[in-house]
N, C-alpha and C. Protein backbone atom coordinates (compact mmCIF):
# COMPACT_ATOMS: atom_id res chain seq x y z
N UNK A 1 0.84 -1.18 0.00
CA UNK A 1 0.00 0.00 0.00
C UNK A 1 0.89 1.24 0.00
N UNK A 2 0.81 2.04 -0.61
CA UNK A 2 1.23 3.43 -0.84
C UNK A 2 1.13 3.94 0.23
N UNK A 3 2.22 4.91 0.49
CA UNK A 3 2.02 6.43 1.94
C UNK A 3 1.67 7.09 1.09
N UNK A 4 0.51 7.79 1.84
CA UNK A 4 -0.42 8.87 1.41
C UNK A 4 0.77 10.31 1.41
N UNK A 5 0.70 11.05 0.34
CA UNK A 5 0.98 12.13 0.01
C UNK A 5 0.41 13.21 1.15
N UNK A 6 1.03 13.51 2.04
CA UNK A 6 0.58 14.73 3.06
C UNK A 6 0.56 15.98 2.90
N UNK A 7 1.30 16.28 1.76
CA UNK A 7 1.74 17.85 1.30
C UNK A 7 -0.10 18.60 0.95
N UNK A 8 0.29 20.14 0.77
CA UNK A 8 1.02 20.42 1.92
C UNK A 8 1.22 20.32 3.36
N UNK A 9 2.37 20.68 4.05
CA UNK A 9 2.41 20.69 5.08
C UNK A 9 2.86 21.86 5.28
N UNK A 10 1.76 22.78 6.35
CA UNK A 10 1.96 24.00 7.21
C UNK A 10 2.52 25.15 5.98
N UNK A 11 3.87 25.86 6.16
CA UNK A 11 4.50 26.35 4.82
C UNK A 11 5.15 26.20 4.34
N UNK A 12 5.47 25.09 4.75
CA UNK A 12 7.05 24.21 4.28
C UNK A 12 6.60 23.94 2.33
N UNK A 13 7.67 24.56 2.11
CA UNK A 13 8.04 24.19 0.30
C UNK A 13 7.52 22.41 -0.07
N UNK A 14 6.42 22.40 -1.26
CA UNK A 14 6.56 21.26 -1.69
C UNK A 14 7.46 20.41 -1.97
N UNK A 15 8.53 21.36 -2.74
CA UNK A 15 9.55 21.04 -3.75
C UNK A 15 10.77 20.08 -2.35
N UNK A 16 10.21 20.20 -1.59
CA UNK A 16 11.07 18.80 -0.20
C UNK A 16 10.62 17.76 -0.63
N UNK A 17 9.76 17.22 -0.98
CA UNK A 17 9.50 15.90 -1.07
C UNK A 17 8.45 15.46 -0.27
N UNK A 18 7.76 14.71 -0.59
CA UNK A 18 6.56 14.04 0.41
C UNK A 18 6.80 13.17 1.74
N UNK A 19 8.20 12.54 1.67
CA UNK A 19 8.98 11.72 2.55
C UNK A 19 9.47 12.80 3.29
N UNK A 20 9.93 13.46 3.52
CA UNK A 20 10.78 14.66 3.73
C UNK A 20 9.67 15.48 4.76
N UNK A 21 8.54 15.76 3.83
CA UNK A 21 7.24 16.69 4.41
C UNK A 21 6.93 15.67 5.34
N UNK A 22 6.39 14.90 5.09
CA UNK A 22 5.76 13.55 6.10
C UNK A 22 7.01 13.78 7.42
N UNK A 23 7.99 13.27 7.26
CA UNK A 23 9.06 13.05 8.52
C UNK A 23 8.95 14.02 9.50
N UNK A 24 8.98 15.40 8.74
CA UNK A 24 9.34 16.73 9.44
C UNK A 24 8.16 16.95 10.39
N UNK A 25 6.51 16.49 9.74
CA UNK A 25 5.76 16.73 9.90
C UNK A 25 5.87 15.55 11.44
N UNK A 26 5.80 14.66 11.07
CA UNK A 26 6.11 13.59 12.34
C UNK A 26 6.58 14.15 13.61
N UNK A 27 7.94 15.08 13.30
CA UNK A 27 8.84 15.56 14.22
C UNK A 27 7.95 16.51 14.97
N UNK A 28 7.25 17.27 14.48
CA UNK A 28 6.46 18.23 15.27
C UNK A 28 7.03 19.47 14.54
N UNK A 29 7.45 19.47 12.78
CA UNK A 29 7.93 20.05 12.01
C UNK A 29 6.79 21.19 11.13
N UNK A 30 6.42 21.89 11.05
CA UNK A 30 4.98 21.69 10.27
C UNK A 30 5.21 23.80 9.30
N UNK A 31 5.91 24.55 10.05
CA UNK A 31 6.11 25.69 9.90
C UNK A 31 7.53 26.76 9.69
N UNK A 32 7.80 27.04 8.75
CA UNK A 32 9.12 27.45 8.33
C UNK A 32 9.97 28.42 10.21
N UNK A 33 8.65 28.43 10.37
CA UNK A 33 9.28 29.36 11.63
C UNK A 33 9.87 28.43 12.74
N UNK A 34 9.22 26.93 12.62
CA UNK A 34 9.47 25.68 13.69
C UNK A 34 11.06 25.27 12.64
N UNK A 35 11.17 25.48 11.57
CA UNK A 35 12.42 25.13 10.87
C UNK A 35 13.18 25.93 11.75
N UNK A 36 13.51 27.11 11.63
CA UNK A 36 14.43 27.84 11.78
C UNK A 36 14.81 27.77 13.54
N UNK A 37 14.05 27.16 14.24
CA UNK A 37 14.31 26.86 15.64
C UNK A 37 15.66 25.40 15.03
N UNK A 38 15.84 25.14 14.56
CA UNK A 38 16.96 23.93 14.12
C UNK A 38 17.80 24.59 13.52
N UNK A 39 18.76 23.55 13.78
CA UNK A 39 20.39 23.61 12.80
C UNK A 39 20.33 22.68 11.26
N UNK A 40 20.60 22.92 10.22
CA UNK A 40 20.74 22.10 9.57
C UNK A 40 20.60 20.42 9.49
N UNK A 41 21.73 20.15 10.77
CA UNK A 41 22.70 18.66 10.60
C UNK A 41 20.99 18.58 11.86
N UNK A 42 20.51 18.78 12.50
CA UNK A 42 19.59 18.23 13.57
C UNK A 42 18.62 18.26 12.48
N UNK A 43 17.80 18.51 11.33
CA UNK A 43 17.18 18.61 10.27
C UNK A 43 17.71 17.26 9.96
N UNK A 44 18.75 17.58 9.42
CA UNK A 44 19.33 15.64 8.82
C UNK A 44 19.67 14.63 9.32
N UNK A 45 19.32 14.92 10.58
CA UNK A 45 19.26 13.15 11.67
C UNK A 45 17.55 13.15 11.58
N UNK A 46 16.50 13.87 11.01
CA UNK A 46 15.59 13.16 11.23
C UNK A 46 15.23 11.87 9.80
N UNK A 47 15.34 10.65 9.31
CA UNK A 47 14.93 9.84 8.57
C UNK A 47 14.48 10.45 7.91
N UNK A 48 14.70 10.69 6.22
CA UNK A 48 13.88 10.78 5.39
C UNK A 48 14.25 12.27 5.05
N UNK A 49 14.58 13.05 5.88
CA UNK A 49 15.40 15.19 5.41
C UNK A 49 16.45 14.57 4.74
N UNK A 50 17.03 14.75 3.98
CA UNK A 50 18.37 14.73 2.80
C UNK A 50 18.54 16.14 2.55
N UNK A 51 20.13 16.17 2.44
CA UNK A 51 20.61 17.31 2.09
C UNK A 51 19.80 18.15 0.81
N UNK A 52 19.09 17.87 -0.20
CA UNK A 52 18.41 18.45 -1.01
C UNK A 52 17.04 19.67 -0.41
N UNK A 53 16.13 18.45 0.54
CA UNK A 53 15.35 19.00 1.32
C UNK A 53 16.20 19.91 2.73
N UNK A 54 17.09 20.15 2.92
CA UNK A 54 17.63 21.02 3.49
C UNK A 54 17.86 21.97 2.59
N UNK A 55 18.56 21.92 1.69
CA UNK A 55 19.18 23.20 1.12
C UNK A 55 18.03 24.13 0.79
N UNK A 56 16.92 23.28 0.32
CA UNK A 56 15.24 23.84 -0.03
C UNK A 56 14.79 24.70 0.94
N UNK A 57 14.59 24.35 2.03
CA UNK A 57 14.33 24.91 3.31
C UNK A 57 15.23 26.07 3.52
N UNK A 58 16.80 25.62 3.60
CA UNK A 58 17.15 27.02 3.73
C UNK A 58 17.02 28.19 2.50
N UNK A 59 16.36 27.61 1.29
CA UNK A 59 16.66 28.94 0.43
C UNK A 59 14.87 29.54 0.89
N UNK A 60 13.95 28.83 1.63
CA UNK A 60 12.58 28.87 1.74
C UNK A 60 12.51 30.22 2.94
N UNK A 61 13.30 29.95 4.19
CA UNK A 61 13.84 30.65 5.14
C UNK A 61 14.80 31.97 4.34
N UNK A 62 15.29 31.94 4.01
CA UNK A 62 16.11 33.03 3.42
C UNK A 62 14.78 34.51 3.00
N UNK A 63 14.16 33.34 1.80
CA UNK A 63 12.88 34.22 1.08
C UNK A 63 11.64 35.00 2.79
N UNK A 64 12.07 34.00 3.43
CA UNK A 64 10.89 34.99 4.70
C UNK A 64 11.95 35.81 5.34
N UNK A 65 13.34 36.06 5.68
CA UNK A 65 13.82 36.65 6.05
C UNK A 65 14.48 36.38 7.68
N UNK A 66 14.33 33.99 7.52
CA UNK A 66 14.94 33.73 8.76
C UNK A 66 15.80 33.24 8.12
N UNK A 67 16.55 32.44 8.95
CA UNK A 67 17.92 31.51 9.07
C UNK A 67 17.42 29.90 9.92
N UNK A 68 18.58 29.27 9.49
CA UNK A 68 18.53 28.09 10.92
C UNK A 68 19.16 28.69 11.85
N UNK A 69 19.14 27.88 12.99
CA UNK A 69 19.55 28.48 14.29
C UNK A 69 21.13 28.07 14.03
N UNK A 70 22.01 28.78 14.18
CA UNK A 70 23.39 28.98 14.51
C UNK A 70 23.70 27.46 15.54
């Protein structure tokens, strides 16, 4: 059986992936503003974020005028 396609999720960029959206979403991920409370590399220990869906996120954050957390 197929995983259901969850997108969207909250304002997170489609262009992450549905695996990616799903995971984040799992995490208690759901809002570019709950992104930017993270670091990158804590983004990519969750299963399923890949460096692609990071770099997405941060150019997504950039466009609202946050960052990841330092």
């Amino acid at each position: 059986m197929a995983t259901p396609d969850i997108r969207p999720v909250g304002d997170l960029p489609d262009a992450i992936g549905k695996t990616a959206a799903r995971e984040l979403s799992g995490a208690g991920i759901s809002l570019l503003s709950t992104v930017s409370e993270h670091t990158p590399a804590e983004l990519l220990a969750i299963h399923g974020v890949g460096p692609k869906a990071v770099r997405i996120l941060g150019e997504a954050l950039q466009e609202r005028g946050l960052s990841y957390r330092a």
